[in-house]
Protein backbone atom coordinates (compact mmCIF):
# COMPACT_ATOMS: atom_id res chain seq x y z
CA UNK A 1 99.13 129.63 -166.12
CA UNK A 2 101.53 132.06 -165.51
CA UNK A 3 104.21 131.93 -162.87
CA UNK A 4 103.11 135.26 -160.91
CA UNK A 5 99.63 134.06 -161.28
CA UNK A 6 100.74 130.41 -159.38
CA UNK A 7 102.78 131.98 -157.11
CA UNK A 8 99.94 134.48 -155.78
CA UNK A 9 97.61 131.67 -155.49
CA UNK A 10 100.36 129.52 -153.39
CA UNK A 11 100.82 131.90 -151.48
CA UNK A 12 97.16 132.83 -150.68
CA UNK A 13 96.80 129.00 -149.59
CA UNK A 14 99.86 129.17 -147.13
CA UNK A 15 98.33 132.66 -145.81
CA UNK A 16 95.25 130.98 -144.70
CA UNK A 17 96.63 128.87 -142.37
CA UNK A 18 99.42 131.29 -141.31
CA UNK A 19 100.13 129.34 -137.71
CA UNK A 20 100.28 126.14 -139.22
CA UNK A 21 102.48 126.65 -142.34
CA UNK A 22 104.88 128.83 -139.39
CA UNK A 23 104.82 125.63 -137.77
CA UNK A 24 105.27 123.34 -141.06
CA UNK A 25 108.60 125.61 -141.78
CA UNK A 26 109.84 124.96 -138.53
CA UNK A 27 111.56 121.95 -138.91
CA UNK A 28 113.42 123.51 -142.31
CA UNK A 29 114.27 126.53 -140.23
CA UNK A 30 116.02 124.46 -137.68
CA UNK A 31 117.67 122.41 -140.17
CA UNK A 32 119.01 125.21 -142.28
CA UNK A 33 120.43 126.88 -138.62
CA UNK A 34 122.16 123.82 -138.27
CA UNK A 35 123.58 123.44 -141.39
CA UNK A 36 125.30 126.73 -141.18
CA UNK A 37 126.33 126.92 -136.96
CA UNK A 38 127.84 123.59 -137.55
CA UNK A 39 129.58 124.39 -140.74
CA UNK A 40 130.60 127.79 -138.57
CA UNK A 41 131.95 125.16 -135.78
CA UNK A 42 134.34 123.70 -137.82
CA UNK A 43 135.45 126.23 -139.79
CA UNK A 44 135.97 128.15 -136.50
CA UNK A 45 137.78 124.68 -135.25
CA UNK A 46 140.31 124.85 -138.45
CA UNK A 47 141.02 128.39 -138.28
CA UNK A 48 141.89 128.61 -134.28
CA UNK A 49 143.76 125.81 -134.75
CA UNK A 50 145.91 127.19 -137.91
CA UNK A 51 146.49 130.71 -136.00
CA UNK A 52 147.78 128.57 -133.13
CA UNK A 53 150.33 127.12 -134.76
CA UNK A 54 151.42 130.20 -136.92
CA UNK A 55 150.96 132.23 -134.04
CA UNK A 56 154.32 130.25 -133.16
CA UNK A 57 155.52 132.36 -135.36
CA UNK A 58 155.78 132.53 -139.36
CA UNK A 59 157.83 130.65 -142.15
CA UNK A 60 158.88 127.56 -139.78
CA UNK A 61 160.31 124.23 -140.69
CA UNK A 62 160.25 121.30 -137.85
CA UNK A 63 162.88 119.04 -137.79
CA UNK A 64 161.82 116.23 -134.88
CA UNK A 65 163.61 113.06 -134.20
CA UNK A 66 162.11 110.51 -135.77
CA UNK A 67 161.17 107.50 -133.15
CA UNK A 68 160.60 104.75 -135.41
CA UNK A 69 164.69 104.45 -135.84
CA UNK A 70 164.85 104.39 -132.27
CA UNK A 71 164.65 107.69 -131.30
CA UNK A 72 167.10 109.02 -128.42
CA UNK A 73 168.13 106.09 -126.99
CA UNK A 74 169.27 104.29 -130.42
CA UNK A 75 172.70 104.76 -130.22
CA UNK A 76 175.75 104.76 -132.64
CA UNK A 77 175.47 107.93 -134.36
CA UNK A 78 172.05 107.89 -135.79
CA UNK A 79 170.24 107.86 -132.37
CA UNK A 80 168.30 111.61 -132.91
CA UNK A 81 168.93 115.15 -132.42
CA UNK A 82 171.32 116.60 -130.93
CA UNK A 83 172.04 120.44 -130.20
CA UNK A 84 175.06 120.41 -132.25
CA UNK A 85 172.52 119.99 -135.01
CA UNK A 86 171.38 123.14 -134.71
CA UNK A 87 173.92 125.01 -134.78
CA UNK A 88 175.37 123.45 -138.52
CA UNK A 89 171.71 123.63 -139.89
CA UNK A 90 172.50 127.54 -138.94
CA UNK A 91 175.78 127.42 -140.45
CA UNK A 92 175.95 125.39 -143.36
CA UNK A 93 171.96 125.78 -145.12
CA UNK A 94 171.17 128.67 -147.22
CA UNK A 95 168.31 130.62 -146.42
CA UNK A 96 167.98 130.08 -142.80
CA UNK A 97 167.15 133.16 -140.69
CA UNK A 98 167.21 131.75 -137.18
CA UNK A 99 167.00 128.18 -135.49
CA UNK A 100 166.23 127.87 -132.15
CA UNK A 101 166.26 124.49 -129.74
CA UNK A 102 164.23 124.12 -126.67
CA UNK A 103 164.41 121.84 -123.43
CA UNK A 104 161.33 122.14 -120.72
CA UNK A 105 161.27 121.48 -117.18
CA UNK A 106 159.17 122.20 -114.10
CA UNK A 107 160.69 123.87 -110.93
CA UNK A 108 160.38 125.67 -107.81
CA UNK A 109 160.81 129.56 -108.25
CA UNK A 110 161.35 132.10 -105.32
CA UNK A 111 161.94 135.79 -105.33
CA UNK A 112 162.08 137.35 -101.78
CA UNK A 113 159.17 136.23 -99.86
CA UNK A 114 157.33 134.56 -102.96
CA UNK A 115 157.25 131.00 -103.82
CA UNK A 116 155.83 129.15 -106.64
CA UNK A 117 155.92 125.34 -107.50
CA UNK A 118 155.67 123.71 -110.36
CA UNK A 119 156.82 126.69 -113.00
CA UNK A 120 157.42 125.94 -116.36
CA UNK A 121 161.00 126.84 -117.36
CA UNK A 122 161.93 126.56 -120.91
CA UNK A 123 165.91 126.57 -122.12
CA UNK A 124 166.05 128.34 -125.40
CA UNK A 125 169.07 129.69 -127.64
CA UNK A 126 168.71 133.36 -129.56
CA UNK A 127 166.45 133.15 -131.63
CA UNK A 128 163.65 132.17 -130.03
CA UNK A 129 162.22 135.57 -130.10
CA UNK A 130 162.38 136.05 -133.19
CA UNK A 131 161.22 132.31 -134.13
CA UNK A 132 158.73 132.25 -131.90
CA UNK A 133 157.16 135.93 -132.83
CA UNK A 134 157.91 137.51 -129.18
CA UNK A 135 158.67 141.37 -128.32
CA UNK A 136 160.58 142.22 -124.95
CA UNK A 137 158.47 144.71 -123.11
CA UNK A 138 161.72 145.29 -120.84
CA UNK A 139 165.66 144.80 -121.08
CA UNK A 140 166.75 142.42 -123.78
CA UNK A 141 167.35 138.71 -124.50
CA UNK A 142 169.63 136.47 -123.44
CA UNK A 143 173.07 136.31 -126.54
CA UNK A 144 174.87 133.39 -127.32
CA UNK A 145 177.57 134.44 -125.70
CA UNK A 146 175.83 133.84 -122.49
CA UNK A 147 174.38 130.78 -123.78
CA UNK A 148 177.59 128.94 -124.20
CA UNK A 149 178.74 130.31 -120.57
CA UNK A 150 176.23 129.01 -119.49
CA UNK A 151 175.63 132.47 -117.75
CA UNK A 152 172.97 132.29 -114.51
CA UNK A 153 170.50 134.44 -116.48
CA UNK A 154 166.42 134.62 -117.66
CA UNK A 155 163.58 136.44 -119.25
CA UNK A 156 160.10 136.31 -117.70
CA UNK A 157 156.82 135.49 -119.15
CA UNK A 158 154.74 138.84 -118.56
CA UNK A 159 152.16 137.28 -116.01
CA UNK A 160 154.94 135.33 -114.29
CA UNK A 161 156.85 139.04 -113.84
CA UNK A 162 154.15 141.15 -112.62
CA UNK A 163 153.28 137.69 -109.84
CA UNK A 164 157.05 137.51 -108.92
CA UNK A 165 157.88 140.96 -108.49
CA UNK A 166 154.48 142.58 -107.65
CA UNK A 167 154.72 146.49 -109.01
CA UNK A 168 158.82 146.29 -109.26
CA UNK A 169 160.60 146.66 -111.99
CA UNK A 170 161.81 142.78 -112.70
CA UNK A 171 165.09 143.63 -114.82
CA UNK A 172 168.14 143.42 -112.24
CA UNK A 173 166.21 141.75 -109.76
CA UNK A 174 167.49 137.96 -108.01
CA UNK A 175 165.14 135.38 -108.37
CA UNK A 176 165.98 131.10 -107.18
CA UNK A 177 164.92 128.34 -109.35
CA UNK A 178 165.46 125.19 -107.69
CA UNK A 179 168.66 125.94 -105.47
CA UNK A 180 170.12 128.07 -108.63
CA UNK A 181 169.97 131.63 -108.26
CA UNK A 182 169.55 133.72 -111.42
CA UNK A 183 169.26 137.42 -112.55
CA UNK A 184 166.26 138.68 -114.63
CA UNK A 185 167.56 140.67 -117.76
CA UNK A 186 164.42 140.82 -119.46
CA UNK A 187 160.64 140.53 -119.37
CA UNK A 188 158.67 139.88 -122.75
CA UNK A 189 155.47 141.41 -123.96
CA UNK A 190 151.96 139.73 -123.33
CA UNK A 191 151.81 136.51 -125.16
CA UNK A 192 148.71 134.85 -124.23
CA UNK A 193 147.48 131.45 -124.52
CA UNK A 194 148.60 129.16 -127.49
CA UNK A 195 147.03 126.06 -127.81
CA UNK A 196 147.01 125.06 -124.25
CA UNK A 197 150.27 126.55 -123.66
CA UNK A 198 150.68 130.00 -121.80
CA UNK A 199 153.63 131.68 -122.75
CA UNK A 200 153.40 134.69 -120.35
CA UNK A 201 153.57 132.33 -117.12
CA UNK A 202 157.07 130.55 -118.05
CA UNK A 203 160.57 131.56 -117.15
CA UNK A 204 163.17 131.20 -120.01
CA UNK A 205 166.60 130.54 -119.38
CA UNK A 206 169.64 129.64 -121.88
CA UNK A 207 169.52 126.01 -123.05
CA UNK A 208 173.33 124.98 -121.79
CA UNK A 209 171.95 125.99 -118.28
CA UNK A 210 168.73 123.37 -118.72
CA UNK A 211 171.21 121.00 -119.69
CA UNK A 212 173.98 121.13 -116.84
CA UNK A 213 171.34 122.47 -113.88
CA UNK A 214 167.64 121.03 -114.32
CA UNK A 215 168.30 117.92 -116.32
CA UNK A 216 166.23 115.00 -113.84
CA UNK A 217 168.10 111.92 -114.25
CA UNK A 218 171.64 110.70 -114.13
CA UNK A 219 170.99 108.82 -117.52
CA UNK A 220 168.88 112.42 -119.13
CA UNK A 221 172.41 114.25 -117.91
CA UNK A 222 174.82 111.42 -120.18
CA UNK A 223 172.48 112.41 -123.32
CA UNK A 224 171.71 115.89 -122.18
CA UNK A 225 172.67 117.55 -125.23
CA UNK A 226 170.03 115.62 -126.96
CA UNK A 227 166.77 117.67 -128.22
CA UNK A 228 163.63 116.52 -129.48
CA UNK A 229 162.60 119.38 -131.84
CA UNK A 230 164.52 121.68 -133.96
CA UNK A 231 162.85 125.45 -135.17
CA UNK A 232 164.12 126.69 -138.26
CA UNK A 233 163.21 129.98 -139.39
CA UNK A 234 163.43 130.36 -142.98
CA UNK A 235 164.48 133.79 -144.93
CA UNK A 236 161.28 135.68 -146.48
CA UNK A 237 162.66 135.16 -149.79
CA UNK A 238 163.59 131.91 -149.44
CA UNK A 239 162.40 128.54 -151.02
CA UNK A 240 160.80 126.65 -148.44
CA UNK A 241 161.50 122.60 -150.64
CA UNK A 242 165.05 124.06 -151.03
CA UNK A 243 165.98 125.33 -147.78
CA UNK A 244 163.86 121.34 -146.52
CA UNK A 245 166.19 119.61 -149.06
CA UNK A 246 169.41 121.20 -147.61
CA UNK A 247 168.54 120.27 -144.22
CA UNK A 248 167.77 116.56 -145.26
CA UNK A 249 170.91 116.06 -146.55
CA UNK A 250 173.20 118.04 -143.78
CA UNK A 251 171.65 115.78 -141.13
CA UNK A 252 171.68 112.42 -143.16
CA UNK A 253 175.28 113.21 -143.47
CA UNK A 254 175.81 114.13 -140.21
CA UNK A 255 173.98 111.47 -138.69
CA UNK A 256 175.30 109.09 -141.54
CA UNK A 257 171.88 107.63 -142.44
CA UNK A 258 170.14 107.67 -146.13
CA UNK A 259 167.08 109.68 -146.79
CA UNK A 260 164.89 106.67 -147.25
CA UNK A 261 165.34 105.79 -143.76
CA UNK A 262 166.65 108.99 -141.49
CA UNK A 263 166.69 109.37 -137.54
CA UNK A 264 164.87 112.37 -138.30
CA UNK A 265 161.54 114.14 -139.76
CA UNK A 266 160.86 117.18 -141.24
CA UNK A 267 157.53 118.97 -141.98
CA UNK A 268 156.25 122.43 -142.17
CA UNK A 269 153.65 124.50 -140.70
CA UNK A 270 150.98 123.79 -143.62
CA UNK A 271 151.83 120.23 -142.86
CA UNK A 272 150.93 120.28 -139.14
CA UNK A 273 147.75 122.52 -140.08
CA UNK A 274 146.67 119.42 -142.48
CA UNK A 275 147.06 117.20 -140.05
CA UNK A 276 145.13 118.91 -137.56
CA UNK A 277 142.00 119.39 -140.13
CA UNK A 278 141.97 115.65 -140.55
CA UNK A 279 141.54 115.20 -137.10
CA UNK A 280 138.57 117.37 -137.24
CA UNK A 281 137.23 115.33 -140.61
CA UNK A 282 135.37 113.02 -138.44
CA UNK A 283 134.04 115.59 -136.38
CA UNK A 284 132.79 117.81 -139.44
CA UNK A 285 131.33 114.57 -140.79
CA UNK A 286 129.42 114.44 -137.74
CA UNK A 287 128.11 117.55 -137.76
CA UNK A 288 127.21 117.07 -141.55
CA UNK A 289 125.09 114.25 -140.67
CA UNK A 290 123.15 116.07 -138.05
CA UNK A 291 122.41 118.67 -139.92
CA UNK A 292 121.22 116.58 -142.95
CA UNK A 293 118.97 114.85 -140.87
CA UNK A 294 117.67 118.18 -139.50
CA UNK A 295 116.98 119.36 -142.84
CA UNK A 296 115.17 115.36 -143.80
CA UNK A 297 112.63 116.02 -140.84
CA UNK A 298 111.78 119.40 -141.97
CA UNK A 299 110.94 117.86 -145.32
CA UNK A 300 108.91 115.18 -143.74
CA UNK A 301 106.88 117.59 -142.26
CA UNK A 302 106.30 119.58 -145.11
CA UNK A 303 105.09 116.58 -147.00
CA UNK A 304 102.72 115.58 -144.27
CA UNK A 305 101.14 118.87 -144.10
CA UNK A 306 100.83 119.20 -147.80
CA UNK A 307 99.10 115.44 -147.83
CA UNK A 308 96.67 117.36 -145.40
CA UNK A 309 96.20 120.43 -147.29
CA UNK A 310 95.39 118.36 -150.28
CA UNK A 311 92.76 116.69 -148.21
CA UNK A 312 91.29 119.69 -147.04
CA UNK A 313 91.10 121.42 -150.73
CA UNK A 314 89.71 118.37 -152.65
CA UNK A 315 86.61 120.26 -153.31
CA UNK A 316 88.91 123.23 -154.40
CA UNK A 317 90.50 121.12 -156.31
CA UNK A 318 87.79 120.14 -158.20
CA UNK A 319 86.29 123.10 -158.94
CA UNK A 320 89.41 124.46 -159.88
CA UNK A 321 89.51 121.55 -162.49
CA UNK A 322 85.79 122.10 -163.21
CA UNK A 323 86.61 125.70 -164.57
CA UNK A 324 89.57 124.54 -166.74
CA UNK A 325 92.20 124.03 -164.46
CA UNK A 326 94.49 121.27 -166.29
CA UNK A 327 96.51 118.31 -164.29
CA UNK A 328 99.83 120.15 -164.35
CA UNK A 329 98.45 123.49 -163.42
CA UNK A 330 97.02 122.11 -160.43
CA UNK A 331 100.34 120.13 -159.51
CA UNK A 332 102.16 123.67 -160.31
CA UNK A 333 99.95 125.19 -157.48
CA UNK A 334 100.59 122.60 -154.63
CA UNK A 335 104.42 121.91 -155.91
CA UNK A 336 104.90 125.88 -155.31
CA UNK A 337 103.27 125.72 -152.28
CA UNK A 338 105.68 123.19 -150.68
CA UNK A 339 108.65 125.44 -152.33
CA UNK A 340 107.51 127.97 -151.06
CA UNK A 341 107.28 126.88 -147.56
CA UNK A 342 110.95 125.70 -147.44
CA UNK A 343 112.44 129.02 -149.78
CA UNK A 344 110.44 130.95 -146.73
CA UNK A 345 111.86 128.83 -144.15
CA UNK A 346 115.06 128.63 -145.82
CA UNK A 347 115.43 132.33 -145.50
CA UNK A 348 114.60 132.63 -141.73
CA UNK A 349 116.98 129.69 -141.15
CA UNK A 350 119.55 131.89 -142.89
CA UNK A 351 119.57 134.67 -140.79
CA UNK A 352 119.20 131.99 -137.77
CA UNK A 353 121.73 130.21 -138.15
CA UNK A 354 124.52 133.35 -139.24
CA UNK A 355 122.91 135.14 -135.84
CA UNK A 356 123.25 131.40 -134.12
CA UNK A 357 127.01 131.32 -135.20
CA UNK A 358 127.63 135.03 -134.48
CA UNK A 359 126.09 134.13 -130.55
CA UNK A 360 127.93 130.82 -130.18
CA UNK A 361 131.16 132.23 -130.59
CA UNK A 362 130.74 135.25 -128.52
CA UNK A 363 129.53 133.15 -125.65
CA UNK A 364 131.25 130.67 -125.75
CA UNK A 365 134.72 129.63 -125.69
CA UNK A 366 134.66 128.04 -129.41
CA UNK A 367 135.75 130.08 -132.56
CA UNK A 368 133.14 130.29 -135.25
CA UNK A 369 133.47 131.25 -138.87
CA UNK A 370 130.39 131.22 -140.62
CA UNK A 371 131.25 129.71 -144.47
CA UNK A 372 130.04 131.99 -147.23
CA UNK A 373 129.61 128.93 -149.28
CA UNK A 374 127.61 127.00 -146.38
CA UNK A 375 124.62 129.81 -146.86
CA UNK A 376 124.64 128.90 -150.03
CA UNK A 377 124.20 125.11 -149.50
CA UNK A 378 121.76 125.82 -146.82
CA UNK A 379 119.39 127.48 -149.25
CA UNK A 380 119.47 124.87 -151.92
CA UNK A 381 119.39 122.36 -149.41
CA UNK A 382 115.80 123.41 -148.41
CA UNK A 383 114.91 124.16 -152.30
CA UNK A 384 115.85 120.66 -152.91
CA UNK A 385 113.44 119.57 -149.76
CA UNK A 386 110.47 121.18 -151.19
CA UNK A 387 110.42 120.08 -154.36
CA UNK A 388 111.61 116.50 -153.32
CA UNK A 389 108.88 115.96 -150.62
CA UNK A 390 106.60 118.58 -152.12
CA UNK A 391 106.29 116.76 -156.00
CA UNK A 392 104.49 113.85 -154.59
CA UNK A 393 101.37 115.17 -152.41
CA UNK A 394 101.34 117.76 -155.77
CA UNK A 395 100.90 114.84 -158.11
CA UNK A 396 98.64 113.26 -156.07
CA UNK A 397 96.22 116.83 -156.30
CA UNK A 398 96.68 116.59 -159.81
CA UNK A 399 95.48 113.38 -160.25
CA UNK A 400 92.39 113.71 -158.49
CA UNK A 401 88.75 112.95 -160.62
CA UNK A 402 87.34 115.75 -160.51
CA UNK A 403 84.03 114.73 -160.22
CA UNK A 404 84.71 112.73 -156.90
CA UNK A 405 86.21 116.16 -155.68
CA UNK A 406 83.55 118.03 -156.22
CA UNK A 407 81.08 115.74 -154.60
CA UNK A 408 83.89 115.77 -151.53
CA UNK A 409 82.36 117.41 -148.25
């Protein structure tokens, strides 16, 4: 028989009972949807996490003190960071654009009549902007001249300006952070939130002024100058292993430690965006699994409804047979039938699930990418359901005597 001829007869028998095969494709519908919204999840997951750590700007290399050698407490001279560090990584490797240090802390800030508690404060050195991807929207940033005199000066975040200062321009203006007064020589451009940091509500302030003013402790003060993280902006045109290399062996020298054991770590931006997609593995798996067993009930229910329809058409069956219909042609028919429901379903589930990804992510606060490649899976997926749980209720057809069918009421 020929395939147009099988597939216009399938499709008759599914037409009968529109309601019910609507019903029987259902479960494939949902499991397809799920398939590719959950796919869309993660994807969405990986990709806000890798634009929030390139979004701290482009072509960085993280050296971090490594803990495991005792981190800043280990004394002698391989006991971590320090900011001295910075400055020969700037000095002495080639292919270094900018490197920038940072120290946090939380104060008190007042400027005339308002007062807010708790502000994040971050000391920086030059080239933060430029490491960290920022534009000033007014004045300028803070030089290293000012840095090393420890100079009473900051740059506003550009939510923390416009709540300090109300409509006033902020550049020249007095503000107090903790008993310290400073003067604002700069505001920066909206930021926004990265990760769970936002940029645009912090106060930044040179480094040497952390250090000597807003250090906590007595013992923090005797190790002051020691940082945690180091930002190195590579050149464009330089070679990232080099440039790593370099580094490696400037601080194992300066710390006098070997590179099989150093007070120090150093990994890229590709490396922290790896590590962050394995911490997602387990969740993706998850996800996987749901869907899967979305798509297994779906099948189910196709099988049970094609055991049914067999039931119902054993007379049909047998007549069919009666006129010359052989064994296979007969399994052809039912086996198309159950393909036909989950190709059919498979499709709807499709559009579902890319319209169900679109809608989760613009209502809610997760990032979705729907995964050309997970449509694609999807659709087999259900193919492979419908001939998997569709072959057996189609052999059984095939195998009826036709004799016994005809005589079935």
């Amino acid at each position: 028989m020929k395939l147009e001829k099988v597939i216009r007869i399938a499709w008759g028998g599914l037409a009968r009972n529109k309601l019910r095969s609507l019903l029987t494709m259902l479960g494939v519908i949902i499991g397809v949807s799920a398939v590719i919204i959950m796919i869309a999840i993660s994807a969405g997951t990986e990709a806000a996490i890798s634009d929030q750590i390139t979004s701290l700007g482009t072509n960085l290399v993280f050296v971090g003190a490594n803990f495991s050698r005792g981190g800043f407490g280990g004394g002698g001279s391989s006991g971590g960071l320090v900011y001295d560090d910075a400055f020969a990584i700037s000095d002495n490797v080639n292919g270094v654009q900018a490197v920038v240090v940072e120290q946090q802390s939380s104060e008190t800030v007042k400027a005339g009549n308002i007062s807010l508690d708790s502000v994040s404060i971050l000391g920086t050195t030059e080239g933060f902007p430029s490491v960290r991807d920022m534009e000033m929207a007014q004045g300028r940033y803070f030089s290293q001249a000012e840095i090393d005199r420890k100079q009473k000066v900051v740059v506003l975040g550009s939510s923390l300006g416009e709540e300090l200062f109300d409509d006033q321009p902020p550049v020249g203006q007095s503000l107090t952070i903790g008993t310290t007064k400073f003067t604002v020589i700069g505001v920066f451009e909206e930021k926004g939130l990265v990760g769970d940091v936002d940029y645009d509500a912090r106060i930044y302030l040179p480094i040497t002024v952390v250090f000597q003013k807003f250090t906590p402790t007595q013992f923090a003060r005797m190790i002051g100058d020691r940082v945690r993280l180091i930002y190195v902006e590579l050149e464009p045109d330089a070679i990232q292993e080099d440039v790593i290399l370099q580094i490696e062996l400037l601080l194992a020298k300066r710390h006098d430690v070997s590179l099989e054991e150093p007070d120090f770590v150093v990994t890229t931006q590709q490396d922290l965006i790896n590590t962050q997609e394995a911490t997602t593995e387990a969740f993706r798996n998850l996800l996987a699994w749901v869907a899967a067993v979305s798509l297994l009930v779906g099948g189910i229910g196709i099988m049970n409804i094609m055991m049914v329809s067999v039931t119902e058409r054993t007379r049909e069956i047998g007549i069919r047979q009666s006129v010359g219909a052989s064994p296979s042609d007969i399994r052809g028919q039912f086996l198309t039938e159950a393909l036909l429901l989950s190709l059919v379903g498979g499709v709807i589930g499709i559009l579902t699930g890319i319209g169900g990804a679109w809608l989760f992510g613009a209502l809610g606060e997760m990032r979705t990418v729907v995964v050309p490649s997970s449509i694609l899976l999807a659709f087999s997926s259900a193919a492979a359901v419908g001939i998997f749980f569709g072959y057996y209720p189609a052999n059984n057809a095939s195998q009826l005597d036709p004799i016994e069918a005809l005589r079935h009421e």
